[in-house]
N, C-alpha and C. Protein backbone atom coordinates (compact mmCIF):
# COMPACT_ATOMS: atom_id res chain seq x y z
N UNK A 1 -22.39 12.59 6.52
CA UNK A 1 -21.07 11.96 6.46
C UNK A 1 -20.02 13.00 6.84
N UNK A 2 -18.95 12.44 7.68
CA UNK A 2 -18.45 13.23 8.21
C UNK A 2 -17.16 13.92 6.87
N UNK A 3 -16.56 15.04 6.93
CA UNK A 3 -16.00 15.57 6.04
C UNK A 3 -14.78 15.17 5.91
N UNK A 4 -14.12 14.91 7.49
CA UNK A 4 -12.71 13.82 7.67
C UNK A 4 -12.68 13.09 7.16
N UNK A 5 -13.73 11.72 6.94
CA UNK A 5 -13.93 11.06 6.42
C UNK A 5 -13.75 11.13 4.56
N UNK A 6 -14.76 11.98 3.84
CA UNK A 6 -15.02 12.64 2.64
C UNK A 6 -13.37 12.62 2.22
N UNK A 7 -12.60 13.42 3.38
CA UNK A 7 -10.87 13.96 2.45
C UNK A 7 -10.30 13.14 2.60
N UNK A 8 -10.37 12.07 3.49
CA UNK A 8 -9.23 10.51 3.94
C UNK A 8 -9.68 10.01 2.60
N UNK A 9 -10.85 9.81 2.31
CA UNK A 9 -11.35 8.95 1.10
C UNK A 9 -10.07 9.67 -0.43
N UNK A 10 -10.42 10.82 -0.30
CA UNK A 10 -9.66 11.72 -1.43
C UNK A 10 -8.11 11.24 -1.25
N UNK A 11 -7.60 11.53 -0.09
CA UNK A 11 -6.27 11.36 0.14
C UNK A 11 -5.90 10.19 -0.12
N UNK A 12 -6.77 8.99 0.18
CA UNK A 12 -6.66 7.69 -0.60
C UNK A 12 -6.04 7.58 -1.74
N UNK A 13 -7.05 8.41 -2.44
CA UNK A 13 -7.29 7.89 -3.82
C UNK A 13 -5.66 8.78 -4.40
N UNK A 14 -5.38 9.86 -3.78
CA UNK A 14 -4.38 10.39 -4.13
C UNK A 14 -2.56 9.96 -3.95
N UNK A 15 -2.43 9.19 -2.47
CA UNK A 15 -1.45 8.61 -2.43
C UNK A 15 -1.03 7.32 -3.01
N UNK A 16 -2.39 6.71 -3.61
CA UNK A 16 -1.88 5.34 -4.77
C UNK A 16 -1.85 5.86 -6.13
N UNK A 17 -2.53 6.97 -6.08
CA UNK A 17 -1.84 7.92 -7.53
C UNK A 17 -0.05 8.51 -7.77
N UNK A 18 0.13 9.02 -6.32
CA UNK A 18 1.05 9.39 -6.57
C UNK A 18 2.41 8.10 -6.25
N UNK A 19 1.91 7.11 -5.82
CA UNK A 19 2.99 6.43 -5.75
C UNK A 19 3.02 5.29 -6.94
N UNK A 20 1.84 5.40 -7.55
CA UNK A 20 1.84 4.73 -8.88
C UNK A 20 2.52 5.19 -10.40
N UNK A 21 2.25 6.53 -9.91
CA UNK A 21 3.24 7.49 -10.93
C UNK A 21 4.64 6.84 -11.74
N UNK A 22 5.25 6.19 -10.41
CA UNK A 22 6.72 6.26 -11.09
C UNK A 22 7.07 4.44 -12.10
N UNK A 23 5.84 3.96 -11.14
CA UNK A 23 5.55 2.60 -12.21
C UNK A 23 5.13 2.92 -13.19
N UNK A 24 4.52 3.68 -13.52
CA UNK A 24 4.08 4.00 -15.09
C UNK A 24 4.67 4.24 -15.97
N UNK A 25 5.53 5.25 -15.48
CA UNK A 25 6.43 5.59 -15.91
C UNK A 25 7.67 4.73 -16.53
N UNK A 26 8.62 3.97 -15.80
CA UNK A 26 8.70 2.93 -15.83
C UNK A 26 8.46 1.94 -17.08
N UNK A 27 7.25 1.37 -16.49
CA UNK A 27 6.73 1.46 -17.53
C UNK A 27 6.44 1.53 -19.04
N UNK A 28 6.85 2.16 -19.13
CA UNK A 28 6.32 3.17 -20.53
C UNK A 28 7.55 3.53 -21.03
N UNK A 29 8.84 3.00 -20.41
CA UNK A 29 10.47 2.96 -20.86
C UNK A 29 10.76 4.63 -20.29
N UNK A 30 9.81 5.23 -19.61
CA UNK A 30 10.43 6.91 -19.25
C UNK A 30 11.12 6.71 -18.12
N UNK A 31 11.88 7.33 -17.67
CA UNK A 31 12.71 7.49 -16.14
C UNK A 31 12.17 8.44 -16.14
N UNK A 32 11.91 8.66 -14.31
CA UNK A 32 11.22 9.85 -13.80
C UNK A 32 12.39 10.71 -13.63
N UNK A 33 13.63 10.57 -13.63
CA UNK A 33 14.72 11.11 -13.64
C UNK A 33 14.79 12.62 -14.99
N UNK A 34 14.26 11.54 -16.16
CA UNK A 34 14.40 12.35 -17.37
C UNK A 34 13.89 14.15 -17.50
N UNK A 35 12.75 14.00 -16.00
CA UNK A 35 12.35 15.56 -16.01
C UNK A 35 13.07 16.11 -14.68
N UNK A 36 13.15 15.53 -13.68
CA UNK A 36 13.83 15.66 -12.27
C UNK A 36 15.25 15.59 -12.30
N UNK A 37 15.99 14.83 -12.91
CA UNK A 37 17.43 14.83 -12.46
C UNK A 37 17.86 14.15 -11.76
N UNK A 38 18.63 13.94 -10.63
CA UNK A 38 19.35 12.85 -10.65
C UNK A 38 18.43 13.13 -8.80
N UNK A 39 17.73 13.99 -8.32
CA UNK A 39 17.12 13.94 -7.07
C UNK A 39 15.38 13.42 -7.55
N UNK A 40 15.18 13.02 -8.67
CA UNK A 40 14.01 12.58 -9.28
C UNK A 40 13.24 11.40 -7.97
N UNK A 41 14.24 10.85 -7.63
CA UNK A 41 13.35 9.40 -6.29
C UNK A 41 13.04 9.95 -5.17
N UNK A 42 14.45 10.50 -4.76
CA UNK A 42 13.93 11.89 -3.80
C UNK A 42 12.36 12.36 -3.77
N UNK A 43 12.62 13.31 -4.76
CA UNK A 43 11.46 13.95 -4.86
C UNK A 43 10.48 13.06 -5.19
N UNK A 44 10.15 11.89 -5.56
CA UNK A 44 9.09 10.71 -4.89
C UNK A 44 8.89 10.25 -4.17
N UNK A 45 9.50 10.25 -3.14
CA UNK A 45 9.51 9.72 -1.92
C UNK A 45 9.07 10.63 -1.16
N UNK A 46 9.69 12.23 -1.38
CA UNK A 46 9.29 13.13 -0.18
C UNK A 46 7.77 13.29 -0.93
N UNK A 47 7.12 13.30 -1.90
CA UNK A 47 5.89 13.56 -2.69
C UNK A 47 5.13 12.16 -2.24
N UNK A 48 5.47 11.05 -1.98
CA UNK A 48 4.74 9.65 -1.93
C UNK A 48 4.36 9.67 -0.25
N UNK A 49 5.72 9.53 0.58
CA UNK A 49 5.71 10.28 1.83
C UNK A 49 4.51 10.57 2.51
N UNK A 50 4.85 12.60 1.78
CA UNK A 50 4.15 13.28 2.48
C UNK A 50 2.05 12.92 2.43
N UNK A 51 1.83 12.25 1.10
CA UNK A 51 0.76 11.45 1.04
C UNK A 51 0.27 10.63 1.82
N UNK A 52 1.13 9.77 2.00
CA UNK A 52 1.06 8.57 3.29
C UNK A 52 0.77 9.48 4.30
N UNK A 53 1.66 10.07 4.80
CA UNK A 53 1.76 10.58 6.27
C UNK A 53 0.16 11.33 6.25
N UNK A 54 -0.56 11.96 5.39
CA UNK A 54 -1.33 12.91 5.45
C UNK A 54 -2.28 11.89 5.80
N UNK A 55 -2.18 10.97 5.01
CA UNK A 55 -3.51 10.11 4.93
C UNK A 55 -3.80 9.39 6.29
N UNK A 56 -2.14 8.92 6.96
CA UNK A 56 -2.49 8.23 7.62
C UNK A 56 -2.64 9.28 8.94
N UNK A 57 -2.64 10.31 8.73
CA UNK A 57 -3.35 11.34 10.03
C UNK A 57 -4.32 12.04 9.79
N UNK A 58 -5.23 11.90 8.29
CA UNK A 58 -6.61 11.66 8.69
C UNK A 58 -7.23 10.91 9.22
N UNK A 59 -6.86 9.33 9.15
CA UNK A 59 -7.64 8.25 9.31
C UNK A 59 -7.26 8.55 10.86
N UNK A 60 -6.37 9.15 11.55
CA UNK A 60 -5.98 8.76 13.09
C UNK A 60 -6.73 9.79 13.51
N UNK A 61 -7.04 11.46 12.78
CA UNK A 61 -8.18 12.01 13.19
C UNK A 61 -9.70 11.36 12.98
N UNK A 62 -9.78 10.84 11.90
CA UNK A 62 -11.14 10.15 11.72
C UNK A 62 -11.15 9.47 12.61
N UNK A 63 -10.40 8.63 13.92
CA UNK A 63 -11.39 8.10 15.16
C UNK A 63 -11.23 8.57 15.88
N UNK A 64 -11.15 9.77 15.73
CA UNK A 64 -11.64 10.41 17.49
C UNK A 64 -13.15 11.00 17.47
N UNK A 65 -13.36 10.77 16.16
CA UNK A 65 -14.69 11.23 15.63
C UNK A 65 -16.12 9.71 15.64
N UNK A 66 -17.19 10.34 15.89
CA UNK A 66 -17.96 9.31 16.32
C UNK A 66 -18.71 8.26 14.73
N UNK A 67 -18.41 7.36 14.39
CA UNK A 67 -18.40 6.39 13.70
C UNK A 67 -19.91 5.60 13.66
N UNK A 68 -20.64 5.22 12.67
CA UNK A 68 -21.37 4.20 12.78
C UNK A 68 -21.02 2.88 12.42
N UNK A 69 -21.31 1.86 13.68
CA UNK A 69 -21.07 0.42 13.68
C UNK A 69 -21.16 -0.57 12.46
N UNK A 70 -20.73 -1.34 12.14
CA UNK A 70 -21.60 -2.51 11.35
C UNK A 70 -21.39 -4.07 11.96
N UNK A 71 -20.89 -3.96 13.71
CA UNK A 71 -21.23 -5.17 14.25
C UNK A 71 -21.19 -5.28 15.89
N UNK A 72 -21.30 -5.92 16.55
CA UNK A 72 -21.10 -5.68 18.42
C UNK A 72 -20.66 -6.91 18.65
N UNK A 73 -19.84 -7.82 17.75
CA UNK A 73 -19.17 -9.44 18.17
C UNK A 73 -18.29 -9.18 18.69
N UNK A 74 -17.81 -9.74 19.97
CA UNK A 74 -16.68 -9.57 20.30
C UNK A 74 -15.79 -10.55 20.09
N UNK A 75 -16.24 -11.55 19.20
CA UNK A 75 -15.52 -12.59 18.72
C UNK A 75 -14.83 -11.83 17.61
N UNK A 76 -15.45 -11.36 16.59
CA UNK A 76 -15.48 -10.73 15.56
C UNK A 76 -14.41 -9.41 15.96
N UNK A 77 -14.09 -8.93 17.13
CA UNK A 77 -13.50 -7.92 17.44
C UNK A 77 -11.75 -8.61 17.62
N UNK A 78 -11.88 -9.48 18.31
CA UNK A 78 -11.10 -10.27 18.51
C UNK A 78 -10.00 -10.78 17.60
N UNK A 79 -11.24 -11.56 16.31
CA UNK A 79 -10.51 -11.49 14.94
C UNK A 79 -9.88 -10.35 14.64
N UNK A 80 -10.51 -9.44 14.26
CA UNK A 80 -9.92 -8.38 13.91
C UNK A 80 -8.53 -7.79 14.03
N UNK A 81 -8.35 -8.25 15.78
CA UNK A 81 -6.87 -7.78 16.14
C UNK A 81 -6.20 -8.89 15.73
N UNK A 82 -6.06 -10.02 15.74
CA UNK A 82 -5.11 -10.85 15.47
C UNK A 82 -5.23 -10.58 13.71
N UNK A 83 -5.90 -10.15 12.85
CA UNK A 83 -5.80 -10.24 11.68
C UNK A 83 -4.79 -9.09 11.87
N UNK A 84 -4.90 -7.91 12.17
CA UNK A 84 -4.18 -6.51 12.24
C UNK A 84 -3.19 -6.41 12.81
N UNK A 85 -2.92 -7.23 13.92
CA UNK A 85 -1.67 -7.85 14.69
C UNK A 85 -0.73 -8.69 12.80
N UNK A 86 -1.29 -9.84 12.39
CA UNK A 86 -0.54 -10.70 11.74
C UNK A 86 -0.48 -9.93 10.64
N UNK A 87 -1.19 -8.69 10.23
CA UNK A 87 -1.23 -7.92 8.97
C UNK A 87 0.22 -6.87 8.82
N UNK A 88 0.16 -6.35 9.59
CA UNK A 88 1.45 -6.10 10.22
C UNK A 88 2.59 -6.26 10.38
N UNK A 89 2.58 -7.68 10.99
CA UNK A 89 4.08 -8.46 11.01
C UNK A 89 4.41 -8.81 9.73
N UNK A 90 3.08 -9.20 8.20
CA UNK A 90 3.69 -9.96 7.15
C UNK A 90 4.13 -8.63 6.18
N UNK A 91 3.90 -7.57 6.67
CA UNK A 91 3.91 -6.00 5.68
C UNK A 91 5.12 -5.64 5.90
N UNK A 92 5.34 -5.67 7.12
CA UNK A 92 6.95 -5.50 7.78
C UNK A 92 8.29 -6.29 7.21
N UNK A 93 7.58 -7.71 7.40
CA UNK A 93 8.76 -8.60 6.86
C UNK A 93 9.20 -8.66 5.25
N UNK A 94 7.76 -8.51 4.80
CA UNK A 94 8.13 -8.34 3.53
C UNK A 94 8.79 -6.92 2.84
N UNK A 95 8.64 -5.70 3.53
CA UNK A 95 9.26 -4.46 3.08
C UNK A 95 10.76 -4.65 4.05
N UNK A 96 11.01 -5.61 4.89
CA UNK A 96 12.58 -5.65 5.16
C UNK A 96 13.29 -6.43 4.37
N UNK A 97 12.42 -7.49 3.55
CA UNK A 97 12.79 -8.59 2.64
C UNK A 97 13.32 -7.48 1.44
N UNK A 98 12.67 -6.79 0.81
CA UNK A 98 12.26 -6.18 -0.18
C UNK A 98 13.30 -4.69 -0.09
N UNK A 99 12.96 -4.30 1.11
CA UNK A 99 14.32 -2.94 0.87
C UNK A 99 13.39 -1.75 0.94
N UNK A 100 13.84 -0.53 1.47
CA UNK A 100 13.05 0.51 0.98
C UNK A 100 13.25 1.36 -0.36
N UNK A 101 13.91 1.11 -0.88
CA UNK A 101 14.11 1.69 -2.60
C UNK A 101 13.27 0.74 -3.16
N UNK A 102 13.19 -0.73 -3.03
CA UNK A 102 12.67 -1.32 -3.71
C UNK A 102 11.37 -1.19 -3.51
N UNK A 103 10.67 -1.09 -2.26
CA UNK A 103 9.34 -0.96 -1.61
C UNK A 103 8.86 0.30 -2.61
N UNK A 104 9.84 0.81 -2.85
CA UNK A 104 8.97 2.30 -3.39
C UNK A 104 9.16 2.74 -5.04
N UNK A 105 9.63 1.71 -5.12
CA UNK A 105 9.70 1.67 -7.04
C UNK A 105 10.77 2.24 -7.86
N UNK A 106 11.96 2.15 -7.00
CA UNK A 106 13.05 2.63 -7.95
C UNK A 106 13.83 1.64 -8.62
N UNK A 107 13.81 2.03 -10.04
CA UNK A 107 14.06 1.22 -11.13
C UNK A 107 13.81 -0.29 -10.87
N UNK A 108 12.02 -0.26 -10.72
CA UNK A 108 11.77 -1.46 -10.73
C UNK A 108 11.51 -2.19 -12.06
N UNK A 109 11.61 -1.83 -13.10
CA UNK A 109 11.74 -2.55 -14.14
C UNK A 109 13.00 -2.32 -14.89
N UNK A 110 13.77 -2.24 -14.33
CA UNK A 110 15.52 -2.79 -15.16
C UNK A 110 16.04 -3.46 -15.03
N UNK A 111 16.36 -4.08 -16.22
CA UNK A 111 17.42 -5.74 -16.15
C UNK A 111 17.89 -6.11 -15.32
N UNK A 112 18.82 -4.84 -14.47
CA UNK A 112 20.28 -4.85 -13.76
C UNK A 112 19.50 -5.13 -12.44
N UNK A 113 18.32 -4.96 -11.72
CA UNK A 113 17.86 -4.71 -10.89
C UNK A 113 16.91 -7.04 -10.04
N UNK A 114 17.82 -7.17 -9.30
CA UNK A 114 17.36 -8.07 -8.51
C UNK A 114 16.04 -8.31 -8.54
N UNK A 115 15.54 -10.04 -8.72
CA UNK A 115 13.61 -9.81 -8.12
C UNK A 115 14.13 -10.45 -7.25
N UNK A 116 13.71 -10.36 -5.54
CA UNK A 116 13.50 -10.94 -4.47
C UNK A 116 12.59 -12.38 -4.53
N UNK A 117 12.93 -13.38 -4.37
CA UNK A 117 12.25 -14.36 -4.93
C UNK A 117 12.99 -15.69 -3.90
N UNK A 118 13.19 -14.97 -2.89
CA UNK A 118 13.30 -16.22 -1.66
C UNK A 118 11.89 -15.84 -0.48
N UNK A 119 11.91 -16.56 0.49
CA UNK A 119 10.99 -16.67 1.80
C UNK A 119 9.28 -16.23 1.40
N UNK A 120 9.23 -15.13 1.89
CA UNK A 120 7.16 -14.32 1.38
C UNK A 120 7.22 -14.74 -0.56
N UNK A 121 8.56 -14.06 -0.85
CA UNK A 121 8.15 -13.79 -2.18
C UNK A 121 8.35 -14.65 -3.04
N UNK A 122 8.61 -15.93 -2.70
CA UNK A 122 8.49 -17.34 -3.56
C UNK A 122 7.13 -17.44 -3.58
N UNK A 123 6.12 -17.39 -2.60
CA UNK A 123 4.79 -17.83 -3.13
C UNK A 123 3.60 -16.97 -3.14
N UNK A 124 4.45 -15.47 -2.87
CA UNK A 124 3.56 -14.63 -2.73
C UNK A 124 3.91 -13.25 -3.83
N UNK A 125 3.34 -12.98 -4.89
CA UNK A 125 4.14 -11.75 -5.56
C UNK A 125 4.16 -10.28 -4.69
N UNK A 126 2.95 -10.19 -3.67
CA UNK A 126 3.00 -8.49 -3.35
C UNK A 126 3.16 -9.12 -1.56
N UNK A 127 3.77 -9.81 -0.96
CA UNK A 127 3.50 -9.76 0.65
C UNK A 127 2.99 -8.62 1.12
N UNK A 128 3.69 -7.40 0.86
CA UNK A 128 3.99 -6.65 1.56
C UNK A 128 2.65 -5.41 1.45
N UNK A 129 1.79 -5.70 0.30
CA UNK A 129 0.59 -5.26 -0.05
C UNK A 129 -0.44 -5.89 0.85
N UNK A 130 -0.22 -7.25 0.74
CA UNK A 130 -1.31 -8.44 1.21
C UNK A 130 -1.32 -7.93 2.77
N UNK A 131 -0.16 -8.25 3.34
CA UNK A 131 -0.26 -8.03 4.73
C UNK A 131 -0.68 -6.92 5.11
N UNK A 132 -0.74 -5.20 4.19
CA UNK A 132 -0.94 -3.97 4.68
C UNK A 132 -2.89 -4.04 4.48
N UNK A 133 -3.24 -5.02 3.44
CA UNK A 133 -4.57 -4.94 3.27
C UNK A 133 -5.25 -5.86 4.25
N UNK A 134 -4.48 -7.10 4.40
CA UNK A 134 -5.14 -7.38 5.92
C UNK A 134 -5.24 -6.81 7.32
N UNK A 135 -4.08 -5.84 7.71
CA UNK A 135 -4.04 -4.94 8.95
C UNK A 135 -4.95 -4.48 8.52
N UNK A 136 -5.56 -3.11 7.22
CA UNK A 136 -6.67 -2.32 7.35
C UNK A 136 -7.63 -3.23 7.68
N UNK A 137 -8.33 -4.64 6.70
CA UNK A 137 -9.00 -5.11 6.96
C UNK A 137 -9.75 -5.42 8.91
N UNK A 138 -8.37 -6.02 9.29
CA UNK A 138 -8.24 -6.12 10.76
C UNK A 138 -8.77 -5.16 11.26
N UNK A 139 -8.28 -3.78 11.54
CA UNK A 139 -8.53 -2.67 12.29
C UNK A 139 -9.82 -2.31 11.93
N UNK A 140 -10.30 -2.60 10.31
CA UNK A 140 -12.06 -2.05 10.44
C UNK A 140 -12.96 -3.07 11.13
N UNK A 141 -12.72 -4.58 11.53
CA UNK A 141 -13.16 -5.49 12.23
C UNK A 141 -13.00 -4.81 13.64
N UNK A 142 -12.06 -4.63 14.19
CA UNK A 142 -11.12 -4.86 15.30
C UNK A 142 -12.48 -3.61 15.84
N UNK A 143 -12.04 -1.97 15.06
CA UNK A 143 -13.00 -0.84 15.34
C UNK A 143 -14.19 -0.87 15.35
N UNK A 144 -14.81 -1.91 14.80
CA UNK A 144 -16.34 -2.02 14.11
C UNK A 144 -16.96 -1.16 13.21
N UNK A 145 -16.07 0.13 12.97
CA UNK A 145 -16.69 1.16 12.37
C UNK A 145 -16.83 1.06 10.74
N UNK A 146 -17.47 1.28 10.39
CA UNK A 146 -18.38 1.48 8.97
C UNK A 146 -17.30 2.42 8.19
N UNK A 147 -16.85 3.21 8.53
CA UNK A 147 -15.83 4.49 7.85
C UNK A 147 -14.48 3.54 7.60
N UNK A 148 -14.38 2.22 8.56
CA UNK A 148 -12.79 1.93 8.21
C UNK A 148 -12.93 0.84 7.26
N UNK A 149 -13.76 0.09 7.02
CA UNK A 149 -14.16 -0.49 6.88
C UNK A 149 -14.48 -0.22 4.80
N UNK A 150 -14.74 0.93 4.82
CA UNK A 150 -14.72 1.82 3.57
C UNK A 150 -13.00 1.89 3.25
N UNK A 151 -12.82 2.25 4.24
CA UNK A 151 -11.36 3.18 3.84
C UNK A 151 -10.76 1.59 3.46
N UNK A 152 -10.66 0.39 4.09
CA UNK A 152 -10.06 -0.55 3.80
C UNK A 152 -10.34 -1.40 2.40
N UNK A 153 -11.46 -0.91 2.05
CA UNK A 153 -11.42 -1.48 0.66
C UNK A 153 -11.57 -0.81 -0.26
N UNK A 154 -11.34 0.48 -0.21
CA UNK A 154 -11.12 1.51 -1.24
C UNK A 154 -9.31 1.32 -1.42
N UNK A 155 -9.02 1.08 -0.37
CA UNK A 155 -7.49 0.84 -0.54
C UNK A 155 -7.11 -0.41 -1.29
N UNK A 156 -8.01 -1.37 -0.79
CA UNK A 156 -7.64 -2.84 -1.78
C UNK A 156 -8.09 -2.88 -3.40
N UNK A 157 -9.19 -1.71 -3.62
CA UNK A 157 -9.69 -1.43 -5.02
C UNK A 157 -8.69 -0.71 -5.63
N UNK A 158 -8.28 0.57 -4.87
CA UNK A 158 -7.22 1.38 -5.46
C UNK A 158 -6.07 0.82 -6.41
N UNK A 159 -5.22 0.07 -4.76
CA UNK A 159 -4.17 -0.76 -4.92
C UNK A 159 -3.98 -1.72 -5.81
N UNK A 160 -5.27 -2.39 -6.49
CA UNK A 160 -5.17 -3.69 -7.50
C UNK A 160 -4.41 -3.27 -8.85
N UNK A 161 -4.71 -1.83 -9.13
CA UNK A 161 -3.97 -1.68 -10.47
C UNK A 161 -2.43 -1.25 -10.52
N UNK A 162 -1.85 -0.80 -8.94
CA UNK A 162 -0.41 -0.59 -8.50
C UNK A 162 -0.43 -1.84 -8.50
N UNK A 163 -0.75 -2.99 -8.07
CA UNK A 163 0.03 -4.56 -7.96
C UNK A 163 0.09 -4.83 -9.51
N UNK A 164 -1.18 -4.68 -9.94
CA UNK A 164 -0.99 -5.11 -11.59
C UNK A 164 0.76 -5.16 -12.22
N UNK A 165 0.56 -3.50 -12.07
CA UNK A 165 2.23 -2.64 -12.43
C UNK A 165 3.30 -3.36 -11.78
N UNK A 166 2.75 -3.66 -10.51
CA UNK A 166 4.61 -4.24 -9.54
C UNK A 166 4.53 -5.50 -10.29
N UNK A 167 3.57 -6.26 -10.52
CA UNK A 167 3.88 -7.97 -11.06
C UNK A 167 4.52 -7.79 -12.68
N UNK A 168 4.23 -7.09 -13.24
CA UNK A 168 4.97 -7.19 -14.82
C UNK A 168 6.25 -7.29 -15.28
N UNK A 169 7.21 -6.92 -14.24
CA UNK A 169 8.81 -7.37 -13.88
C UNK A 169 8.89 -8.79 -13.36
N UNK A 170 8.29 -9.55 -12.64
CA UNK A 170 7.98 -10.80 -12.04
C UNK A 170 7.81 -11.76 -12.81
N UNK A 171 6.31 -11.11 -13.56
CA UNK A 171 6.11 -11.88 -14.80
C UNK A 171 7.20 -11.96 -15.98
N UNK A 172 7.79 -10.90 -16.59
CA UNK A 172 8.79 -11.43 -17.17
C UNK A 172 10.03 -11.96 -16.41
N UNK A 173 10.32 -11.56 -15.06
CA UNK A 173 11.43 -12.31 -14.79
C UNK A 173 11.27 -14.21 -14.66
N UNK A 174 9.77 -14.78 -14.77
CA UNK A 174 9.69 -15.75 -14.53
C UNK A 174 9.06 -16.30 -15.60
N UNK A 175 9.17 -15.41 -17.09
CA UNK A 175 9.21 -16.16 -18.68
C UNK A 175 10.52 -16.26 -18.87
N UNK A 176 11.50 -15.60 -18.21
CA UNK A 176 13.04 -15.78 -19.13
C UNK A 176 13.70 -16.61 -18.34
N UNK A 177 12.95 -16.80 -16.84
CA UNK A 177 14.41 -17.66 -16.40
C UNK A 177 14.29 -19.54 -16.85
């Protein structure tokens, strides 16, 4: 197994750690502010960020590297792109719906703080999750490769307990109203 592979897997597991952080927090009635200061989101963002970015330039080194298959459909390939094509467009719309402070968890559980609850997010609580797990999905179809294919549902395993966290503002905003 290739070792690119081995650290994308790690880096995974590390950028839904670190961007889960500040929901917990949260959470748990702490502001991440309380140890950081008033550049506390900042410094989550450039820390959440630089995760993303890492990860997502292993996975762009992991295909230049040679992959084992798990199909030769070109129907099946086909799917793939239109899933990763439409995965895309609904990840997009929903993080322009949503905002980028909001996309990234600042003071997502305070009173004062809006739930988005028109267009995706009337019938959907995470769009913007859903659509990023169908692009991976897509692209490990689309690639055929066995490695993305991993990486795409280690991300949807990861991710289930960050959605858990984002829905608990939702859920109470939709016992009180």
């Amino acid at each position: 197994m290739s070792r690119i592979f081995i650290l994308t897997i790690i880096f995974i597991f590390l950028t839904i750690f670190f961007e889960s952080i500040i929901f917990i927090l949260q959470l748990k009635g702490q502001r991440f502010s309380k140890w950081f200061g008033k550049s506390a989101f900042n410094l989550h963002m450039v820390l959440t960020g630089f995760f993303w970015v890492a990860t997502f330039c292993l996975i762009v080194i992991l295909q230049f590297k040679k992959h084992p298959l798990f199909h030769n459909s070109i129907l099946l390939r086909y799917t793939g792109l239109i899933l990763l094509i439409s995965g895309l467009i609904l990840a997009a719309w929903a993080f322009k719906l949503l905002g980028i402070r909001r996309s990234f968890g600042l003071n997502f559980f305070e009173e004062n703080v809006p739930v988005v609850k028109n267009s995706l997010y009337k019938n959907l609580k995470n769009p913007e999750d859903y659509g990023f797990w169908i692009a991976l999905f897509g692209f490990a179809i689309f690639t055929r490769s066995i490695y993305n294919l991993v990486i795409a549902v280690e991300f949807m395993i990861i991710m289930i307990p960050l959605i858990m966290l984002e829905i608990v503002p939702l859920k109470k905003y939709h016992t009180t109203s």
